[in-house]
Protein backbone atom coordinates (compact mmCIF):
# COMPACT_ATOMS: atom_id res chain seq x y z
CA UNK A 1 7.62 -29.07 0.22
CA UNK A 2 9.08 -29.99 3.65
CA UNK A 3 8.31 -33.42 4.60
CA UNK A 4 8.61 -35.47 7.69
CA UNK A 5 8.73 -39.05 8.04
CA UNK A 6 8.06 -40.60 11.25
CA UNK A 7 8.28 -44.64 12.34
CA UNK A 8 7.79 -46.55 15.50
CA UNK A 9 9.09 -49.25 14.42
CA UNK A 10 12.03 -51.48 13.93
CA UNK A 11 10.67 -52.19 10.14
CA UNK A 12 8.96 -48.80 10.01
CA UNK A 13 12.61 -47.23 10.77
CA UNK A 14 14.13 -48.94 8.05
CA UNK A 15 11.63 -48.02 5.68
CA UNK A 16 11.66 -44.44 6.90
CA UNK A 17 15.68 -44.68 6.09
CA UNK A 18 14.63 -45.29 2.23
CA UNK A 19 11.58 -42.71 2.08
CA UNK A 20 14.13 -40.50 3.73
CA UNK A 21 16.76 -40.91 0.60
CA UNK A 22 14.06 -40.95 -1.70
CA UNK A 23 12.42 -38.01 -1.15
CA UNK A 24 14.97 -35.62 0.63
CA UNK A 25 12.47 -35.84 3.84
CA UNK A 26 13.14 -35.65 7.67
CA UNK A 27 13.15 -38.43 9.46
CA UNK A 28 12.00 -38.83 12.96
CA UNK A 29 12.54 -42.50 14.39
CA UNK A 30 11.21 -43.56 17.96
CA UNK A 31 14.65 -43.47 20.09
CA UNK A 32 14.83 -46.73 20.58
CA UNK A 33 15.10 -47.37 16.71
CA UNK A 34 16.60 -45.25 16.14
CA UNK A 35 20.05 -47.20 15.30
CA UNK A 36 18.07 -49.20 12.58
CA UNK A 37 17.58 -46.15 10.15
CA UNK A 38 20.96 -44.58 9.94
CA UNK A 39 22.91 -41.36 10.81
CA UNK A 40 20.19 -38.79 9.68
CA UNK A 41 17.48 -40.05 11.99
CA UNK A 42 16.21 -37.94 14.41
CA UNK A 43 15.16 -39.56 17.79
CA UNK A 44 12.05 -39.02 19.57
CA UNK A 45 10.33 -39.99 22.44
CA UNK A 46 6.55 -39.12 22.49
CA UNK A 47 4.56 -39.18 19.86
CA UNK A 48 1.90 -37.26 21.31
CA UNK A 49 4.24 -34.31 21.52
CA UNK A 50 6.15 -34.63 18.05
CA UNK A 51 3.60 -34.85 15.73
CA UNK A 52 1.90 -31.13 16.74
CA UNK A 53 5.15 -29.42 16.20
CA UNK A 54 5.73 -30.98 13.21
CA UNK A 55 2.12 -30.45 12.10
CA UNK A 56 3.30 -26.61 12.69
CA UNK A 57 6.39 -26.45 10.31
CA UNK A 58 6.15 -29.33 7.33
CA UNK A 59 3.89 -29.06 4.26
CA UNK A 60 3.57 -33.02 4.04
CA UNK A 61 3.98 -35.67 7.06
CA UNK A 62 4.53 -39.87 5.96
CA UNK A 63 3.54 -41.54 9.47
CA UNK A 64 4.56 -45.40 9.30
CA UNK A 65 1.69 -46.88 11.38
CA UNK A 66 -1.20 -47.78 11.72
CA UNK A 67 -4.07 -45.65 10.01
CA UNK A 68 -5.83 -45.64 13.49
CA UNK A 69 -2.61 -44.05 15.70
CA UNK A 70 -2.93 -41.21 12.93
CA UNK A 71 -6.63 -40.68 12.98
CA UNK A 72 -6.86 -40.13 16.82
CA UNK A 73 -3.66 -37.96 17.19
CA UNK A 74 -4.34 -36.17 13.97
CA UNK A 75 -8.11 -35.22 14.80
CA UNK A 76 -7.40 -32.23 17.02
CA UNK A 77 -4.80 -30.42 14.63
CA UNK A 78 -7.55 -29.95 11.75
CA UNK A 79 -8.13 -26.65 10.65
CA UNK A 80 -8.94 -27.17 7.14
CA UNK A 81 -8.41 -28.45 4.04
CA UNK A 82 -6.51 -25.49 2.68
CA UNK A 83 -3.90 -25.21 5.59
CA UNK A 84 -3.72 -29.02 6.87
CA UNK A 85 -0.62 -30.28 5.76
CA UNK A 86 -0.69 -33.88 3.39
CA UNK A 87 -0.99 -36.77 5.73
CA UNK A 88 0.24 -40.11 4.41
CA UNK A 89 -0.04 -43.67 6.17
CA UNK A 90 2.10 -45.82 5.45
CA UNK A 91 2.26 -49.49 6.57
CA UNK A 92 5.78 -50.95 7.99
CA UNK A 93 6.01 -53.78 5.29
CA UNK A 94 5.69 -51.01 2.75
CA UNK A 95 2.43 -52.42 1.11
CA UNK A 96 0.54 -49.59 0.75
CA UNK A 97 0.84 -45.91 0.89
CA UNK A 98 -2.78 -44.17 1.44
CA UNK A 99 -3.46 -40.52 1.00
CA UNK A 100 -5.26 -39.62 4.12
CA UNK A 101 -5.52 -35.57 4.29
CA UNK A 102 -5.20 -33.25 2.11
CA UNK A 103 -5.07 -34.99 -1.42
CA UNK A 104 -5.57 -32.17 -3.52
CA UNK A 105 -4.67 -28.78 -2.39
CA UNK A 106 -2.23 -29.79 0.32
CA UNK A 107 -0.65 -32.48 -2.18
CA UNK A 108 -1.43 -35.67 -0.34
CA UNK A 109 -1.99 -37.85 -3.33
CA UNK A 110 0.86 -36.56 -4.86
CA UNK A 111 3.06 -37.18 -1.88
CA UNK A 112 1.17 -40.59 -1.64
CA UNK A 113 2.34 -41.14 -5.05
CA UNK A 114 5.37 -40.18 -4.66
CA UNK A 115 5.87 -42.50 -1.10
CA UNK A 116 4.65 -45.54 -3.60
CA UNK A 117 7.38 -44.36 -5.95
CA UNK A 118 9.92 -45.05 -3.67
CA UNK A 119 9.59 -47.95 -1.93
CA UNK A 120 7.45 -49.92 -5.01
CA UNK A 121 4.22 -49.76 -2.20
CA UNK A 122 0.94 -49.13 -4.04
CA UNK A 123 -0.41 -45.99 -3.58
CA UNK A 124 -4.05 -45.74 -2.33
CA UNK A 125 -6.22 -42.71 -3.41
CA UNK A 126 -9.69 -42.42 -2.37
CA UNK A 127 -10.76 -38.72 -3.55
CA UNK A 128 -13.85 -39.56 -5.34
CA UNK A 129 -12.79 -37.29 -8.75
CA UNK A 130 -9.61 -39.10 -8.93
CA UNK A 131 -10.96 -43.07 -8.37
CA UNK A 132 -13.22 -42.16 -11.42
CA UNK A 133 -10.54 -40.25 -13.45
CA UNK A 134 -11.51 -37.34 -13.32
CA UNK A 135 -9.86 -33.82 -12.89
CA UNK A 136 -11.18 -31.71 -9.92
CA UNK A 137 -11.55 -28.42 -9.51
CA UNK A 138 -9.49 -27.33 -6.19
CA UNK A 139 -6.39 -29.27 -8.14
CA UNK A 140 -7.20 -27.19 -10.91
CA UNK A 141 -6.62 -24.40 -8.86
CA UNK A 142 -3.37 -25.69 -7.39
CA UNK A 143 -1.92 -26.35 -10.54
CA UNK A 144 -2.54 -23.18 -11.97
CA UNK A 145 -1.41 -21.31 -9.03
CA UNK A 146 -5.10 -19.59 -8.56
CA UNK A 147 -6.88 -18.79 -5.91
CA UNK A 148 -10.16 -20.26 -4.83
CA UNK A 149 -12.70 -17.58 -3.29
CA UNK A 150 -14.97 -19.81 -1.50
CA UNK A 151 -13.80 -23.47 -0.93
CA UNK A 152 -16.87 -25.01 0.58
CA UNK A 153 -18.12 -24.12 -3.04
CA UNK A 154 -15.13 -26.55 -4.14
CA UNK A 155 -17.09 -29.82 -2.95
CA UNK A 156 -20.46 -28.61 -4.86
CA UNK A 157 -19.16 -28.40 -8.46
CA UNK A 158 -16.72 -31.47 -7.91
CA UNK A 159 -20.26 -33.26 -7.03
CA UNK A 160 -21.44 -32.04 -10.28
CA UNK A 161 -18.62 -33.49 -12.36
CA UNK A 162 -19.33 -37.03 -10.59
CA UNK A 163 -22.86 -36.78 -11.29
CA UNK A 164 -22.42 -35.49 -14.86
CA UNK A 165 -24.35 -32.30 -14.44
CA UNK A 166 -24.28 -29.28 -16.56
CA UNK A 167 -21.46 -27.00 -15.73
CA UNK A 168 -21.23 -23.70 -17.33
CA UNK A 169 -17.78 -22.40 -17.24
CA UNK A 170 -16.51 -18.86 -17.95
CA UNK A 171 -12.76 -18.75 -18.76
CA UNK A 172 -10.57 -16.22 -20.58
CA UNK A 173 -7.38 -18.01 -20.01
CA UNK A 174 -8.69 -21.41 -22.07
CA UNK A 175 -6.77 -23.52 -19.18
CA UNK A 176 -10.12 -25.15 -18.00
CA UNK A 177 -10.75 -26.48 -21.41
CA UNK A 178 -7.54 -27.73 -21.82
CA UNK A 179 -7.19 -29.04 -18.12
CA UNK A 180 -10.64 -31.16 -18.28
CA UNK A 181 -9.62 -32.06 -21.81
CA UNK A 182 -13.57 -33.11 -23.07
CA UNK A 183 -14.47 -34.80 -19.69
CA UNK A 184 -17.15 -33.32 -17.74
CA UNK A 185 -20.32 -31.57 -19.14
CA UNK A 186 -18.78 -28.49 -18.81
CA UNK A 187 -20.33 -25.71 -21.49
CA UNK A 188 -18.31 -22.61 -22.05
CA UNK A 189 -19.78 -19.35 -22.76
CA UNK A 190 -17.96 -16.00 -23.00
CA UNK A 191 -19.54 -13.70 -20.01
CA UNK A 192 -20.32 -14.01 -16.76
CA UNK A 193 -24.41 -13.60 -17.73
CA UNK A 194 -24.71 -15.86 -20.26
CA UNK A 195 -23.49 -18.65 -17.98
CA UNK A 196 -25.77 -17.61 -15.22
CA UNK A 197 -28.54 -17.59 -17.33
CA UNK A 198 -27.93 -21.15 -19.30
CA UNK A 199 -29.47 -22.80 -16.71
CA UNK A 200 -26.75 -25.13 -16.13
CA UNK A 201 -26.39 -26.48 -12.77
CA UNK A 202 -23.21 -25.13 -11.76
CA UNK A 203 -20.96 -21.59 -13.18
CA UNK A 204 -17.57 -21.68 -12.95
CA UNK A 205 -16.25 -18.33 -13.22
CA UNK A 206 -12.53 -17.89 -13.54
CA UNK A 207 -11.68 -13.77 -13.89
CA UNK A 208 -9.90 -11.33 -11.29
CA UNK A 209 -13.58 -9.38 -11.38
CA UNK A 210 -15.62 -9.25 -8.47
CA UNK A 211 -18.94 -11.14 -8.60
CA UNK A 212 -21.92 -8.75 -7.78
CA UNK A 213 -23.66 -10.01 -4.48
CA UNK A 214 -26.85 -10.51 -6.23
CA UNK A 215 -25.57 -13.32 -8.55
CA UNK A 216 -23.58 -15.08 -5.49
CA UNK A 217 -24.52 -18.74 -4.67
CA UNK A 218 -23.82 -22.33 -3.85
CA UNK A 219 -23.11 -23.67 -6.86
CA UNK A 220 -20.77 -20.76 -7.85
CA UNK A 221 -17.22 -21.31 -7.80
CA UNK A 222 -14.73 -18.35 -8.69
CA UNK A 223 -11.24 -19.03 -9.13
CA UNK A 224 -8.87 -16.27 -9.02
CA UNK A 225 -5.87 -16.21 -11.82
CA UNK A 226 -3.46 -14.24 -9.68
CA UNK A 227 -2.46 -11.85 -13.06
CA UNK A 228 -2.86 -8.82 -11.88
CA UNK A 229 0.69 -6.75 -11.00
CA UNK A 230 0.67 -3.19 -9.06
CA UNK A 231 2.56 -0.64 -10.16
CA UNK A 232 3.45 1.16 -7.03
CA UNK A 233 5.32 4.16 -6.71
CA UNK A 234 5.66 6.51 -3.89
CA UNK A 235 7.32 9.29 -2.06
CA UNK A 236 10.38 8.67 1.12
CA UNK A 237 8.60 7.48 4.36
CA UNK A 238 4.77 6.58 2.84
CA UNK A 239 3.28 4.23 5.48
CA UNK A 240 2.04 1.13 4.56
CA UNK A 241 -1.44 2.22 5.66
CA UNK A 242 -1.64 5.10 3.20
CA UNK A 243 -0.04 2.53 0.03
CA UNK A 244 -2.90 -0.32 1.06
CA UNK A 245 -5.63 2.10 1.33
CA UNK A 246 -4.99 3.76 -2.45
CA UNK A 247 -4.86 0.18 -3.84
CA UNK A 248 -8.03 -1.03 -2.31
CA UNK A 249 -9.68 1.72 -3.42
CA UNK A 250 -8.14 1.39 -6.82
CA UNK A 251 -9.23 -2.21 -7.02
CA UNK A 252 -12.97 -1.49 -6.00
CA UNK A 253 -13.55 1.06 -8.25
CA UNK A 254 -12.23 -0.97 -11.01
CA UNK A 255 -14.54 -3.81 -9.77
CA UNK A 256 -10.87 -6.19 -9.50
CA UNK A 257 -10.16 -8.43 -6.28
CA UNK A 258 -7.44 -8.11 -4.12
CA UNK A 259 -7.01 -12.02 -4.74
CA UNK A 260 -5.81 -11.94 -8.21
CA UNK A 261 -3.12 -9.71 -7.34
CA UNK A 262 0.10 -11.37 -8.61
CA UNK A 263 2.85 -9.12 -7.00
CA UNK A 264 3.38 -4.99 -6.60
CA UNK A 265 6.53 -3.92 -9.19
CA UNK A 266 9.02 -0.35 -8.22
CA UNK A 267 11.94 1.34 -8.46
CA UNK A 268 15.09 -0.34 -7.61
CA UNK A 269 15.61 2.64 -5.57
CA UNK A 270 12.32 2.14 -3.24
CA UNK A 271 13.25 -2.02 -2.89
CA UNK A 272 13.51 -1.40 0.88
CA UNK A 273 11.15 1.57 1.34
CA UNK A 274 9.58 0.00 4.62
CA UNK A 275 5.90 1.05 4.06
CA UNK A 276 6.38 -0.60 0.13
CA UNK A 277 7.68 -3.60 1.82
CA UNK A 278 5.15 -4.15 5.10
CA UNK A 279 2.22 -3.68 2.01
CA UNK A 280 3.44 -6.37 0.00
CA UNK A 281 3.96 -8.17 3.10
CA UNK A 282 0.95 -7.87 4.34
CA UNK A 283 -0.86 -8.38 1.08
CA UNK A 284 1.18 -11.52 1.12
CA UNK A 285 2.82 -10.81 -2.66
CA UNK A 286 6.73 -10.75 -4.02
CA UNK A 287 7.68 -7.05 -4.90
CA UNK A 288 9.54 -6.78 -7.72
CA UNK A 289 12.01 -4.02 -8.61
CA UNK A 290 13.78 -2.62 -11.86
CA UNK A 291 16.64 -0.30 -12.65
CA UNK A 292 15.87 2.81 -14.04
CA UNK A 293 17.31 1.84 -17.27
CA UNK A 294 14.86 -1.08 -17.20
CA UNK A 295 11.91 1.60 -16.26
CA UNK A 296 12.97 3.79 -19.27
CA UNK A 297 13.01 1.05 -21.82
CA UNK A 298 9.10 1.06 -21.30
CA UNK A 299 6.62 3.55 -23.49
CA UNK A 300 4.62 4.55 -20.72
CA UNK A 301 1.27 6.18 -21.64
CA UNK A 302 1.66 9.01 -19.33
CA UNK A 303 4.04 12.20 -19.39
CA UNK A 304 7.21 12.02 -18.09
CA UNK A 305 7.14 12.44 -14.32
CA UNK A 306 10.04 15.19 -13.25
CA UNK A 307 9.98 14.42 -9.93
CA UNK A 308 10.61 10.93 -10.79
CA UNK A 309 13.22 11.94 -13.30
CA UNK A 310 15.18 14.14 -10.71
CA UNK A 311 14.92 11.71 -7.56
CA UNK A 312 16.10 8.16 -9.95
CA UNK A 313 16.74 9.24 -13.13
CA UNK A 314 13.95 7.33 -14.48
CA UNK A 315 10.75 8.85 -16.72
CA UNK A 316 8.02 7.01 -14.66
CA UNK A 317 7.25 4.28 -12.10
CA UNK A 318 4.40 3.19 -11.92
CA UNK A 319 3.43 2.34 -15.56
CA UNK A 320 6.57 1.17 -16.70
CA UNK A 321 6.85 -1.13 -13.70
CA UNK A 322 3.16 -2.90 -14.05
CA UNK A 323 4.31 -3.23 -17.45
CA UNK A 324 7.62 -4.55 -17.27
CA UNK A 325 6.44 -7.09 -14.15
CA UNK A 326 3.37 -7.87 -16.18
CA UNK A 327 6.01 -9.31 -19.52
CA UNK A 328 4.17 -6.53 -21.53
CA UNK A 329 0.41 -6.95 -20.21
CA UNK A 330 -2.52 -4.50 -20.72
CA UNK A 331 -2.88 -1.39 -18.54
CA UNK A 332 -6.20 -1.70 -16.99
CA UNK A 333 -5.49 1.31 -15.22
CA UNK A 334 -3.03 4.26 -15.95
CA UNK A 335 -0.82 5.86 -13.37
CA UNK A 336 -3.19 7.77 -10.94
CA UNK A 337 -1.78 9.79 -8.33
CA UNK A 338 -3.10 9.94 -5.07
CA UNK A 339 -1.49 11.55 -2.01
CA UNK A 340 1.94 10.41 -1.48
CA UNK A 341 1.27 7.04 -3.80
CA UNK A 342 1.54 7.14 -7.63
CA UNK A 343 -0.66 3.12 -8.91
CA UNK A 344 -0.96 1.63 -12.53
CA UNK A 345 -2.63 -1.68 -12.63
CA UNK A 346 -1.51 -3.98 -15.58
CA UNK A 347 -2.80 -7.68 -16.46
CA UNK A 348 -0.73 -10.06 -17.52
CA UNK A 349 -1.36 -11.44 -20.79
């Protein structure tokens, strides 16, 4: 992730010099320091105006100081937990490294960590799941690349694990079980009902299912595997409007969120078909393309689309796409045409 360093110091700028070797980082050294920290420093002259921009533009920020300077300039950037970049404070004698925003899901005690790695400082993490040694749920999340629906619910169920109650978790994948590894009082049961009926004090449901609203509450966490891929095929000029609006509806009828969605899969030949593009865009996931060799070597389910066949040469998109982009997953849903926009929806296995 892109990380800045700053110092403000004539010590702080030399330890910035090694944090900056160490970790690949940019450094940004008060100007009149500048000379102590080498060639790659970047001067600056106002705090007050560097750190917002910065805030903008790195995923992690190392601010050699005291913990105070960052907690007043620091205090009107916060947007949230799940945007905030990492924030680590750093003292100039390089003591201590402390993990002050964003431990888990923007990486903070990682980067912490990492800081201590460095410069032999001792890192100081104060998230209440890792200072009793136990996993939480939001880096559960991270690790796994899923999505969390609600993350207020995030702080509930972690409160749970530190108090030892009941947890009743709901996981086809099997990574919870091998992520908490027997710590917790976590219960497993194979649906969604079961769980909510155990009377455990917390459900943790991990699916890419919606959650009907009548079962929706605090202690309810849903994480979101994204493992769902979108086989997407469509005719010359299709606007992005008309390829969203099939694949919403798609997804509700087949009672699937949007959030598990892993990436849309086409025809090499549609790679830069601008609606295709501004929907993947704008549902903010990679599209993927094969040859229509690679879309032939697929047994597709359905018949053999001629128009498809005449336009690319290739026997289908849609199917063999989600299939081929899923590494061989199950069709949940088989090509449906609607309009200008042909959709299969595979899972990954």
């Amino acid at each position: 992730m892109p990380v800045a360093i700053i110092a403000i110091t004539r010590n702080g700028a030399r330890l910035g010099a090694r944090l900056h070797e160490g970790l690949g980082a940019d450094l940004y050294v008060l100007r009149k320091y500048r000379g102590q920290a080498g060639a790659a420093a970047r001067g600056f002259d106002d705090l007050k105006e560097l750190l917002p921009r910065l805030w903008q533009d790195h995923d992690g920020i190392v601010a050699i100081m005291a913990t105070g300077i960052v907690v007043r300039l620091t205090a009107p950037l916060l947007a949230g937990k799940e945007v905030d970049p990492a924030v680590v404070v750093m003292d100039e004698a390089g003591k201590f490294a402390i993990s002050l925003l964003s431990g888990h899901l923007g990486g903070g005690n990682e980067l912490a960590e990492r800081c201590a790695f460095v410069t032999g400082a001792r890192a100081v993490i104060t998230t209440a799941t890792d200072a009793n040694g136990l996993p939480s749920f939001d880096m559960l999340a991270k690790d796994h690349g899923w999505v969390i629906d609600d993350l207020g619910r995030v702080k509930v169920l972690n409160s749970l694990l530190l108090d030892n109650g009941e947890i009743a978790v709901v996981d086809a994948t099997g990574l919870v079980r091998s992520y908490f590894h027997g710590r917790g009082r976590l219960v497993f049961f194979d649906t969604f009902v079961a769980a909510v009926r155990s009377g455990a004090k917390g459900v943790v449901f991990v699916a890419n299912s919606i959650v009907p609203p009548q079962f929706q509450a605090e202690n309810l966490l849903v994480l979101r595997p994204r493992n769902l891929v979108l086989g997407v095929g469509c005719n010359r000029g299709t606007t992005r409007d008309e390829i969203e609006g099939v694949i919403t509806a798609n997804l509700k009828r087949l009672f699937l969120s949007p959030r598990s969605i892993a990436c849309l899969a086409t025809a090499e030949a549609k790679r830069e078909e601008p609606g295709l593009v501004d929907c993947a865009a704008s549902l903010e996931v990679p599209l993927q393309w094969f040859s229509s060799e690679e879309l032939n070597s697929v047994a597709a389910p359905s018949p053999v689309s001629e128009h498809a066949l005449k336009a690319i040469g290739a026997t289908g998109v849609a199917e063999p796409a989600a299939l081929l982009a899923s590494h061989g997953g199950e069709l949940l849903l088989k090509k449906v045409k609607d309009g200008n926009v042909t959709l299969a929806i595979a899972e990954m296995g």
